[in-house]
N, C-alpha and C. Protein backbone atom coordinates (compact mmCIF):
# COMPACT_ATOMS: atom_id res chain seq x y z
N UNK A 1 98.33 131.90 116.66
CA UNK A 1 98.40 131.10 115.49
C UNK A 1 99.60 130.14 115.59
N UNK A 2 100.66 130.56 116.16
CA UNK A 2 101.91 129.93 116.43
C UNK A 2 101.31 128.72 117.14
N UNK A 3 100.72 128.66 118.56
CA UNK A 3 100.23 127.75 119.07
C UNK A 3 99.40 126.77 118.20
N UNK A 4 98.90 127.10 117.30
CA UNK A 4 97.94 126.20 116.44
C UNK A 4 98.76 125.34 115.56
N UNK A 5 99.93 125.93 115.40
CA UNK A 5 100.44 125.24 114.46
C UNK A 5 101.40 124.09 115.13
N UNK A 6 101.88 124.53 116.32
CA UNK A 6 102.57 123.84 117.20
C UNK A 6 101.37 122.65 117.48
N UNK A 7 100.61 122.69 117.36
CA UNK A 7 99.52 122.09 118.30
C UNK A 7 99.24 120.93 117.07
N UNK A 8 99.09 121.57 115.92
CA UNK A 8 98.99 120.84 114.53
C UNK A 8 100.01 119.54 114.11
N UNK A 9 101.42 120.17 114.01
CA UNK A 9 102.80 119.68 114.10
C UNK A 9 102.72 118.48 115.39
N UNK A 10 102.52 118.63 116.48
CA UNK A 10 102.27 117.72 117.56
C UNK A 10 101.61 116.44 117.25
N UNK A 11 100.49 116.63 116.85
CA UNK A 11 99.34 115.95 116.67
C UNK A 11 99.83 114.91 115.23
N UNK A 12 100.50 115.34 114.33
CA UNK A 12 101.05 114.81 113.12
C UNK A 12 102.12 113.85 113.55
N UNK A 13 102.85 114.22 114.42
CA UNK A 13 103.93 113.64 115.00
C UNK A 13 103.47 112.25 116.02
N UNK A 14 102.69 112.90 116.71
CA UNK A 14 102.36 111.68 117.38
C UNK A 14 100.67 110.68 116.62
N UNK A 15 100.71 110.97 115.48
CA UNK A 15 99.95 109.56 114.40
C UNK A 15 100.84 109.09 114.05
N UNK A 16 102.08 109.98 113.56
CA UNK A 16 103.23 109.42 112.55
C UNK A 16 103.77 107.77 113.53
N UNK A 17 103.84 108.71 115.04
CA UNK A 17 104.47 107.51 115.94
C UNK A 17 103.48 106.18 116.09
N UNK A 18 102.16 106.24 116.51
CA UNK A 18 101.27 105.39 116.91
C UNK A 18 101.10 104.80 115.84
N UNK A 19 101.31 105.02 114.29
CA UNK A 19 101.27 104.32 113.06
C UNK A 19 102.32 103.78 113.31
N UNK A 20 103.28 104.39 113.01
CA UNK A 20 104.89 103.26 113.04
C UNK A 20 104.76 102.09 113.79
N UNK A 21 104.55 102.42 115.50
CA UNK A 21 104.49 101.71 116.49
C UNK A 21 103.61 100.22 116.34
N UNK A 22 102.03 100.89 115.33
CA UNK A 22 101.19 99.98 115.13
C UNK A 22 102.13 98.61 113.60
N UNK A 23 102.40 99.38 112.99
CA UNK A 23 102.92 98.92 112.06
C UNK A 23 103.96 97.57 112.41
N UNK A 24 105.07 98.42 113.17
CA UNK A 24 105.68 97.03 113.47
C UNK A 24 105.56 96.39 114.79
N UNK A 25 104.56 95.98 115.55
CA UNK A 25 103.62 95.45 116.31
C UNK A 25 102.84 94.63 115.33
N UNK A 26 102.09 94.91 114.34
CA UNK A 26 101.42 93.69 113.27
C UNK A 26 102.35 93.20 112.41
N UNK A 27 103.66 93.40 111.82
CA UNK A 27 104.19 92.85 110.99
C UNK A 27 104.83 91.31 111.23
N UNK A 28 104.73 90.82 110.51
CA UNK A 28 105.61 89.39 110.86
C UNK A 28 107.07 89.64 110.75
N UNK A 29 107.55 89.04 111.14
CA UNK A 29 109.58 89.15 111.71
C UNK A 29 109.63 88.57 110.29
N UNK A 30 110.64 89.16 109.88
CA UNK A 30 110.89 88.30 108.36
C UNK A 30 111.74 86.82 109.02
N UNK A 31 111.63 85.85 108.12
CA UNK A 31 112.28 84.68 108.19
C UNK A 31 113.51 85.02 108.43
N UNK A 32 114.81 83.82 109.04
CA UNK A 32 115.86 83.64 108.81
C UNK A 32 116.38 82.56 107.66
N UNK A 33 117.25 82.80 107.11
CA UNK A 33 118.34 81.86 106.03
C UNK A 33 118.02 80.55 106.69
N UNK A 34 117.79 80.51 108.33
CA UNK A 34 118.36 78.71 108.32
C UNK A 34 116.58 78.19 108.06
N UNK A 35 115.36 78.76 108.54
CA UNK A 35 114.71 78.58 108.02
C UNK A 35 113.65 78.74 107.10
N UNK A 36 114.88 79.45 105.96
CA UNK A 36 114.40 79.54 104.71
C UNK A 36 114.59 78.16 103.77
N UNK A 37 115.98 77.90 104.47
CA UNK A 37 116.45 76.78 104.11
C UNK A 37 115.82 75.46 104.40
N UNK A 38 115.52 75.58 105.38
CA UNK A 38 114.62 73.72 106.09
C UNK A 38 113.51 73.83 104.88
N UNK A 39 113.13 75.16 104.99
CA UNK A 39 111.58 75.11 104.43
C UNK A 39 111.84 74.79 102.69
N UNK A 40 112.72 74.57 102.24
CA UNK A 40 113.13 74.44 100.85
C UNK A 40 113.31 73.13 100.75
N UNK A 41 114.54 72.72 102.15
CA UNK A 41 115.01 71.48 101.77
C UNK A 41 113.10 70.61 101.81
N UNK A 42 112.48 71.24 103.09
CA UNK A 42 111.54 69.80 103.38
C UNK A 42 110.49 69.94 102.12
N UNK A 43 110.06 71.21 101.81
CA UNK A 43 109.01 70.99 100.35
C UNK A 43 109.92 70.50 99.10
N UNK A 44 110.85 70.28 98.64
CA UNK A 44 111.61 70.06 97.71
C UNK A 44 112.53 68.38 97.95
N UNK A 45 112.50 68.51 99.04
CA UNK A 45 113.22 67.22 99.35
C UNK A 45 114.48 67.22 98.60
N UNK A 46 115.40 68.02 99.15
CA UNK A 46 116.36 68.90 97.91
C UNK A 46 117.68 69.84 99.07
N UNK A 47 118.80 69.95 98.29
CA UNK A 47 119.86 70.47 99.08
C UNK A 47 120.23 71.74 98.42
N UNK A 48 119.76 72.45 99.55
CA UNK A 48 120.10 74.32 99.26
C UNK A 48 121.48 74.88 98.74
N UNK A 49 121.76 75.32 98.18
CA UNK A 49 123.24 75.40 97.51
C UNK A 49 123.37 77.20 98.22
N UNK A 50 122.84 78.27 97.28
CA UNK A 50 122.88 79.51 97.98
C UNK A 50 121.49 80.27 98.19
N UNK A 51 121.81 81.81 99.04
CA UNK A 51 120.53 82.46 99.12
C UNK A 51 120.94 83.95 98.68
N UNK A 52 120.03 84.26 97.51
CA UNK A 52 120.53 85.72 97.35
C UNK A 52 119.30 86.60 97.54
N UNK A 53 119.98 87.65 98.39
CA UNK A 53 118.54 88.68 99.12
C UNK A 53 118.10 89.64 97.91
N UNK A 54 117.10 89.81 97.56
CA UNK A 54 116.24 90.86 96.44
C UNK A 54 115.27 91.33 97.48
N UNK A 55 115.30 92.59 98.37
CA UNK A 55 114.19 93.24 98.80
C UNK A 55 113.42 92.08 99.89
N UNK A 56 112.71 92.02 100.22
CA UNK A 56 111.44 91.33 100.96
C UNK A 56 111.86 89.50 100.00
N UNK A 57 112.25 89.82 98.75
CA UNK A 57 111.78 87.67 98.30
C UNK A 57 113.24 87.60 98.38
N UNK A 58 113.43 86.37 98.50
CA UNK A 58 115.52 85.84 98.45
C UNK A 58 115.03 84.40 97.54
N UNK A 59 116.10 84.56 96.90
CA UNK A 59 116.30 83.64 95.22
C UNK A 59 117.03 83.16 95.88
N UNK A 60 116.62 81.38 95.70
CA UNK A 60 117.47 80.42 96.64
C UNK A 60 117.71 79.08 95.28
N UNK A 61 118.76 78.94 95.80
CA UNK A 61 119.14 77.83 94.52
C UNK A 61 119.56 76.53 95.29
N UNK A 62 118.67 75.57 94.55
CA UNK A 62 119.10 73.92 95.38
C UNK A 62 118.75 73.25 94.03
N UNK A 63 119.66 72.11 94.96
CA UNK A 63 120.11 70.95 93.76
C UNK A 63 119.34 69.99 94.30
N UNK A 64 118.70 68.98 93.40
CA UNK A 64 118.32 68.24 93.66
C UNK A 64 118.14 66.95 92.53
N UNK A 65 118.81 64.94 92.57
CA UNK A 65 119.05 64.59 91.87
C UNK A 65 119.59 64.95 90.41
N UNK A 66 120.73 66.01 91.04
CA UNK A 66 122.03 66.39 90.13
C UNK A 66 121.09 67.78 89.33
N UNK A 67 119.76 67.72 89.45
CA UNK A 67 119.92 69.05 88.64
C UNK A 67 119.81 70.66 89.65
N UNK A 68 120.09 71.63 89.10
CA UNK A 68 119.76 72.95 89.94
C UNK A 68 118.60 73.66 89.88
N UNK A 69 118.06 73.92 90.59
CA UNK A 69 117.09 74.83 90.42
C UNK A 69 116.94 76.08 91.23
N UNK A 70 115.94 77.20 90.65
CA UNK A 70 116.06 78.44 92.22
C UNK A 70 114.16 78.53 92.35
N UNK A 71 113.94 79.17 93.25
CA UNK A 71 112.81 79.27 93.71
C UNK A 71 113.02 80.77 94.93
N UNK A 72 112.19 81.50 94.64
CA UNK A 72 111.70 83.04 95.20
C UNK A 72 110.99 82.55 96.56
N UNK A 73 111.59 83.44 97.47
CA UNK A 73 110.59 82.61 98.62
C UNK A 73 110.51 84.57 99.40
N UNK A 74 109.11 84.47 99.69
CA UNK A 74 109.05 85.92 100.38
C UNK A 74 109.37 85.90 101.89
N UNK A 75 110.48 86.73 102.18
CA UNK A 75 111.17 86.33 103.51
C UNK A 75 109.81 86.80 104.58
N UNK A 76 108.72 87.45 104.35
CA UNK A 76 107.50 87.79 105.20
C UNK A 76 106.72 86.79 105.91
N UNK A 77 106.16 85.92 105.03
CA UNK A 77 105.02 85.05 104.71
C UNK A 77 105.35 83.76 104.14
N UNK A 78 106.68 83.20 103.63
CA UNK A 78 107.16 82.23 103.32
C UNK A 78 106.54 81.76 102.60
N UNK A 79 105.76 82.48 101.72
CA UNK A 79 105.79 81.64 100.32
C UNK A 79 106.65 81.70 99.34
N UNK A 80 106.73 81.00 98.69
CA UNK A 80 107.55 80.49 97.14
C UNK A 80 106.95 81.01 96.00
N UNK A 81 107.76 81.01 95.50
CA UNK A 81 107.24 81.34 93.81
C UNK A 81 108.11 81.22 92.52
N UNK A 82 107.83 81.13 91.40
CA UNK A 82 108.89 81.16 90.30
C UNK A 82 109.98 80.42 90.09
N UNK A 83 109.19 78.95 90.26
CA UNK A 83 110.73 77.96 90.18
C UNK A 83 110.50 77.57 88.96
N UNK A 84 112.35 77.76 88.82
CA UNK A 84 112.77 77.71 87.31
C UNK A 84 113.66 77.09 87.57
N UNK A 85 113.85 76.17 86.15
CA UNK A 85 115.31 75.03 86.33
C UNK A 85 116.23 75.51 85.44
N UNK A 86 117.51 75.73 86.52
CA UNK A 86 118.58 76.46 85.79
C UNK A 86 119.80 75.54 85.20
N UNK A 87 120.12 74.18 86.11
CA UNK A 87 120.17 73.39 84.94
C UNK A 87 119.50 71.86 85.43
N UNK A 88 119.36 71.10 83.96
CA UNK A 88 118.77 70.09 83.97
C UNK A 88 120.18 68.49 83.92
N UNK A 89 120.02 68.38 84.80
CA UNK A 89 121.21 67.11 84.86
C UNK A 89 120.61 65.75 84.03
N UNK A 90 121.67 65.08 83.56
CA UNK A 90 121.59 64.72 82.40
C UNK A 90 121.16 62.93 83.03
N UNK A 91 119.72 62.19 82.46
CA UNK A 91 119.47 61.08 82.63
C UNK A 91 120.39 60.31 82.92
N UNK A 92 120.93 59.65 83.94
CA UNK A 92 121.44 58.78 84.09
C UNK A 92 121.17 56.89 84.25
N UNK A 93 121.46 56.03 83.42
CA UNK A 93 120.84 55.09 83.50
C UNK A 93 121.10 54.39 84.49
N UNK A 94 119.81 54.01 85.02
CA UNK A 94 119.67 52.87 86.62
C UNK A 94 120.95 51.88 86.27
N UNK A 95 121.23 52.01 87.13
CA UNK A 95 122.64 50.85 87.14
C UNK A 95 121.60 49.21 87.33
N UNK A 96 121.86 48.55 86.32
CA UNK A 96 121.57 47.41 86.37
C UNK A 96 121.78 46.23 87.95
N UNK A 97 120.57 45.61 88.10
CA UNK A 97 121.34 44.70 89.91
C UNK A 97 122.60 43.75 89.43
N UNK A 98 122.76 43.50 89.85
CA UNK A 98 123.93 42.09 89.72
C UNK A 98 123.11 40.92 89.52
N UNK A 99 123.48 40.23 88.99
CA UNK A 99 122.79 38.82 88.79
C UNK A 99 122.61 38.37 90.09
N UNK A 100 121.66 37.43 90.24
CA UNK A 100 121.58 36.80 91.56
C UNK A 100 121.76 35.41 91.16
N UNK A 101 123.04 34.84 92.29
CA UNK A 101 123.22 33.93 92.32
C UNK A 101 122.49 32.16 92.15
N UNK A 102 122.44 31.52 91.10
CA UNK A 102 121.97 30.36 90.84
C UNK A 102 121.47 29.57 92.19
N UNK A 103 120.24 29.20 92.39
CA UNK A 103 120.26 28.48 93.56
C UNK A 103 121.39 27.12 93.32
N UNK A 104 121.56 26.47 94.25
CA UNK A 104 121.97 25.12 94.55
C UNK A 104 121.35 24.22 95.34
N UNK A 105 121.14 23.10 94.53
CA UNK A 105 120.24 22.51 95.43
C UNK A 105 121.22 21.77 97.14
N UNK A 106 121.17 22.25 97.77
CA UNK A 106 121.53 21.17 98.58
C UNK A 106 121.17 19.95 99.10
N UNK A 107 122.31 18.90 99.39
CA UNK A 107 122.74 17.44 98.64
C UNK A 107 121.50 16.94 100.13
N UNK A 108 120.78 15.99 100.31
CA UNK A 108 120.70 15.68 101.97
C UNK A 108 121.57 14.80 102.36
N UNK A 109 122.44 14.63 101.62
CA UNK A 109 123.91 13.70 102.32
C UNK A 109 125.13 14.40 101.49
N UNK A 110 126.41 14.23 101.92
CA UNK A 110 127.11 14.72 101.36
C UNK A 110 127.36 14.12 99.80
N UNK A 111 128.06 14.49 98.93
CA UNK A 111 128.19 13.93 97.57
C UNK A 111 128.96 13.03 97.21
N UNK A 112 129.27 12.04 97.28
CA UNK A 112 130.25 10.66 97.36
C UNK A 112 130.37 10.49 95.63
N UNK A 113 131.78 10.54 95.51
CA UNK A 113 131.70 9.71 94.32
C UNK A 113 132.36 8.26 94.34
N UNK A 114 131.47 7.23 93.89
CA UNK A 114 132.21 5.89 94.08
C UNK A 114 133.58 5.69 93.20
N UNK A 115 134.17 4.90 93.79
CA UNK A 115 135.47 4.61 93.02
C UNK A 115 135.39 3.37 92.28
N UNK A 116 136.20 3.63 91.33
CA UNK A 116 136.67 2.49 90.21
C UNK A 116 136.08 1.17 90.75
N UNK A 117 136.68 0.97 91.70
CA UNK A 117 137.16 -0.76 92.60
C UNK A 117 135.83 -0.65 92.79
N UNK A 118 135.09 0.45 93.34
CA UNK A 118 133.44 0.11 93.75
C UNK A 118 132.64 -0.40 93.08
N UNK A 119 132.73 0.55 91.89
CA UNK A 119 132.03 0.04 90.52
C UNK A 119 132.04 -0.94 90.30
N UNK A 120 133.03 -1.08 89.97
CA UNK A 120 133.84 -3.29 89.76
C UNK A 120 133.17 -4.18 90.30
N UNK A 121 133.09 -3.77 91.76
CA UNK A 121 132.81 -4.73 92.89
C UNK A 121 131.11 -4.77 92.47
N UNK A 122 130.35 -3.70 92.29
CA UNK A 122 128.87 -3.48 92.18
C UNK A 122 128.83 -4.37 90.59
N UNK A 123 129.18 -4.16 89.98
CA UNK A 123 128.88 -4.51 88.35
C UNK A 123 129.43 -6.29 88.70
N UNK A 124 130.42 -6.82 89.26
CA UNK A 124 130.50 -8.34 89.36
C UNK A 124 129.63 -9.15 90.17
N UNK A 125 129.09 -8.19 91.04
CA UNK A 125 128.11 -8.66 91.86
C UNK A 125 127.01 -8.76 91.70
N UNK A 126 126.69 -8.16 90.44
CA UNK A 126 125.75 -8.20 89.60
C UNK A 126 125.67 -9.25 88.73
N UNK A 127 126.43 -9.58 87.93
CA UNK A 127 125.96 -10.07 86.85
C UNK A 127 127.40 -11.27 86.42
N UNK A 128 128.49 -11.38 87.41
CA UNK A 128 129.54 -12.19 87.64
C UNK A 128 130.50 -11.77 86.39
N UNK A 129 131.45 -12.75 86.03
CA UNK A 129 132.13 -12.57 85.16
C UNK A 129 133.38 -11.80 85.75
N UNK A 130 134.63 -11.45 84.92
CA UNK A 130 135.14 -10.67 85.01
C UNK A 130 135.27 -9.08 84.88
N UNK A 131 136.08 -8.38 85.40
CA UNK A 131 136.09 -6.66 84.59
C UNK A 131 137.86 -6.36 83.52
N UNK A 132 137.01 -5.98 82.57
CA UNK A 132 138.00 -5.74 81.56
C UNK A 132 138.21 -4.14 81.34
N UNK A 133 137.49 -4.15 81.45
CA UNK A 133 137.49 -2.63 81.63
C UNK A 133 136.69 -1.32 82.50
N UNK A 134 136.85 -0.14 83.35
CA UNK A 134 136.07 0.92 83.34
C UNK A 134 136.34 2.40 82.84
N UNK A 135 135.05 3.04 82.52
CA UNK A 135 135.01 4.12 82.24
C UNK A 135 134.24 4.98 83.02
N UNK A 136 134.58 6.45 83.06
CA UNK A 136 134.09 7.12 83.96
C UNK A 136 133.13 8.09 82.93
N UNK A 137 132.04 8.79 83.09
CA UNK A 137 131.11 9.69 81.98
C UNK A 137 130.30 10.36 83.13
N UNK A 138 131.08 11.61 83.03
CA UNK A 138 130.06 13.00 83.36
C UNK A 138 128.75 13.55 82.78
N UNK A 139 127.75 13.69 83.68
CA UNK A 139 126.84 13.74 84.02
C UNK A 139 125.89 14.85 84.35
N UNK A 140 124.51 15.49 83.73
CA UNK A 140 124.17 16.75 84.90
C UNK A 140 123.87 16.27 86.68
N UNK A 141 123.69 15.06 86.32
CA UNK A 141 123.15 14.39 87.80
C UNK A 141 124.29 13.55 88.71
N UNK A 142 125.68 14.08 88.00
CA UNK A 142 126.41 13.31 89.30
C UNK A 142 127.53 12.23 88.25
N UNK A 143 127.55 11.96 87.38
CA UNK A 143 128.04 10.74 86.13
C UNK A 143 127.72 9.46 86.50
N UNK A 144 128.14 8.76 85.84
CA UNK A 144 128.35 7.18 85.86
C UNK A 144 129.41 6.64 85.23
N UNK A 145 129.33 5.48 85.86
CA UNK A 145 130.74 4.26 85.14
C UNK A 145 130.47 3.38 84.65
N UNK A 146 130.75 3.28 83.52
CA UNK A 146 130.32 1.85 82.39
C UNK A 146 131.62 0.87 82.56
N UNK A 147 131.25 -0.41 83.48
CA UNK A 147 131.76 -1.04 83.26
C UNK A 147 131.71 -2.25 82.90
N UNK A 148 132.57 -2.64 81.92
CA UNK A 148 132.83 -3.87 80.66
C UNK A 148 133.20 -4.97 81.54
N UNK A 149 132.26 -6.38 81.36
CA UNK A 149 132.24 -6.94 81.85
C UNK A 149 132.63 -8.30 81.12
N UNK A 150 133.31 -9.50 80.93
CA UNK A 150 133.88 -10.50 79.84
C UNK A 150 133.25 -11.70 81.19
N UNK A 151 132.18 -12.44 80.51
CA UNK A 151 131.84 -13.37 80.79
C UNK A 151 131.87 -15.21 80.18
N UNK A 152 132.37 -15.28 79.94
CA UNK A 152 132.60 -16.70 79.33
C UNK A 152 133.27 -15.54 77.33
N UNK A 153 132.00 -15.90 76.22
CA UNK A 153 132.34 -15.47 75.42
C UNK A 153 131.57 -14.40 75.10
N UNK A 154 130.70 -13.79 75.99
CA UNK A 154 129.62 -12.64 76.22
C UNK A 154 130.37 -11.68 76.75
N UNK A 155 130.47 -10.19 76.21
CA UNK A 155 130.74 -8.94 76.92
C UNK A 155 129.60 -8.33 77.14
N UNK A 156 129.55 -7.28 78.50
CA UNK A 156 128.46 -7.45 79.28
C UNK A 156 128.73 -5.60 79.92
N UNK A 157 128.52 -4.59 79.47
CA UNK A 157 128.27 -3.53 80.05
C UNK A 157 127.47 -2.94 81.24
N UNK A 158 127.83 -2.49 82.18
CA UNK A 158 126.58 -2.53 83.43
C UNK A 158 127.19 -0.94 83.16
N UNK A 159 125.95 -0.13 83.28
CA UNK A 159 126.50 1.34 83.69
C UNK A 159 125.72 1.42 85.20
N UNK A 160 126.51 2.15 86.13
CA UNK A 160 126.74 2.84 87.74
C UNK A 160 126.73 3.98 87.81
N UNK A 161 125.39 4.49 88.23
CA UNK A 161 125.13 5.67 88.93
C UNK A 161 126.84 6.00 89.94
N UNK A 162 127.38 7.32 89.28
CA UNK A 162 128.68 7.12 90.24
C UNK A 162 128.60 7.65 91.71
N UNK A 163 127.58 7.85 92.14
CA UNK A 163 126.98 8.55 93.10
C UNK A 163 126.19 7.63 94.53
N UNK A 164 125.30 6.85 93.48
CA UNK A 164 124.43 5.66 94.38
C UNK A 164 125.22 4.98 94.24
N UNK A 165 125.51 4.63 93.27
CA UNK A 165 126.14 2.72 93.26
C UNK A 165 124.79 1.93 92.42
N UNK A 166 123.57 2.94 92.16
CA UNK A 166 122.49 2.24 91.43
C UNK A 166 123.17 1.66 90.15
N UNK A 167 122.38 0.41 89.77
CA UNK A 167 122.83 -0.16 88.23
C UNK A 167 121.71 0.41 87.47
N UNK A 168 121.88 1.09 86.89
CA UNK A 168 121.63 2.10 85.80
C UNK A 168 120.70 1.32 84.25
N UNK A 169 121.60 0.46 83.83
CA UNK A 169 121.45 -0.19 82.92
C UNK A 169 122.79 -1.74 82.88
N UNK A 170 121.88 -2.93 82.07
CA UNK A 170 122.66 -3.95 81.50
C UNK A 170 122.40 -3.97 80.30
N UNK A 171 124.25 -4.24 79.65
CA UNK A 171 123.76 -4.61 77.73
C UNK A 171 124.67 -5.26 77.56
N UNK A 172 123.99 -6.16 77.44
CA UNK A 172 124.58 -8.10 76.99
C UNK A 172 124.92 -7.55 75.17
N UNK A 173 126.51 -7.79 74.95
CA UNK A 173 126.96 -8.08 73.67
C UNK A 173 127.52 -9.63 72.73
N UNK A 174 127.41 -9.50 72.08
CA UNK A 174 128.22 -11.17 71.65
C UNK A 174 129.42 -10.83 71.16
């Protein structure tokens, strides 16, 4: 009977082993931390802060656009579960662009402004007489010069594009 039981005891012992043996032969290797971590950052698109181990799942906490969150991931089979937001970071408003700079038109020649004496010279050559006076008047397009012109007993205004040298306008006074 001794033998039977020995024989019994044996036989128990070696299922106990060929189970074990079978057991961890099919099990999957549990994950490691670094890729528990990739696998968080890349489904979350998100930066892992810590990992705390609970049994078989590890509670992992990542931040992502300022807020925190954790998510259960089973170190077996790598799934996730139970994400909860632990805190919620607070709207921040889009920073406005900067203004964008005004075009300018550029000139196809450089920008000349005529002088006094030019004016003079353009406005007598125009319309003769003397100059009694000029004035200069800013412009969105560049100004002009009104200049007063004394012809016999006629005063005689020519305004000058100060830019072209175009005559703009004549106004005959008495």
């Amino acid at each position: 009977m001794r033998k039977k039981g020995l024989m019994v005891l044996t036989i128990f012992v070696l299922v106990w082993a060929v189970y074990i043996g079978f057991t961890e032969l099919t099990t999957e290797p549990l994950l490691t931390e670094e890729e528990m971590t990739q696998q968080v950052e890349k489904v979350y698109n998100a930066v892992v802060q810590n990992i705390v181990e609970e049994g078989d799942l590890h509670i992992i906490s990542f931040q992502k656009n300022g807020s925190t969150y954790e998510v259960a991931l089973d170190a077996r089979n790598g799934k996730m579960s139970d994400l909860q937001v632990i805190h919620l970071a607070e709207e921040q408003p889009e920073p406005e662009p900067p203004p964008e700079p005004e075009p300018q038109p550029e000139p196809s020649q450089p920008v000349v402004l005529l002088s006094e004496a030019d004016a003079i010279n353009i406005a007598v050559k125009e319309v003769g007489g003397t100059a009694d006076d000029v004035e200069f008047e800013e412009s969105a397009n560049g100004g002009y010069y009104l200049v007063d012109i004394e012809q016999g007993e006629e005063d005689i205004i020519v305004q000058i594009h100060a830019i072209t040298g175009k005559i703009l306008s004549i106004q005959y006074e008495d």
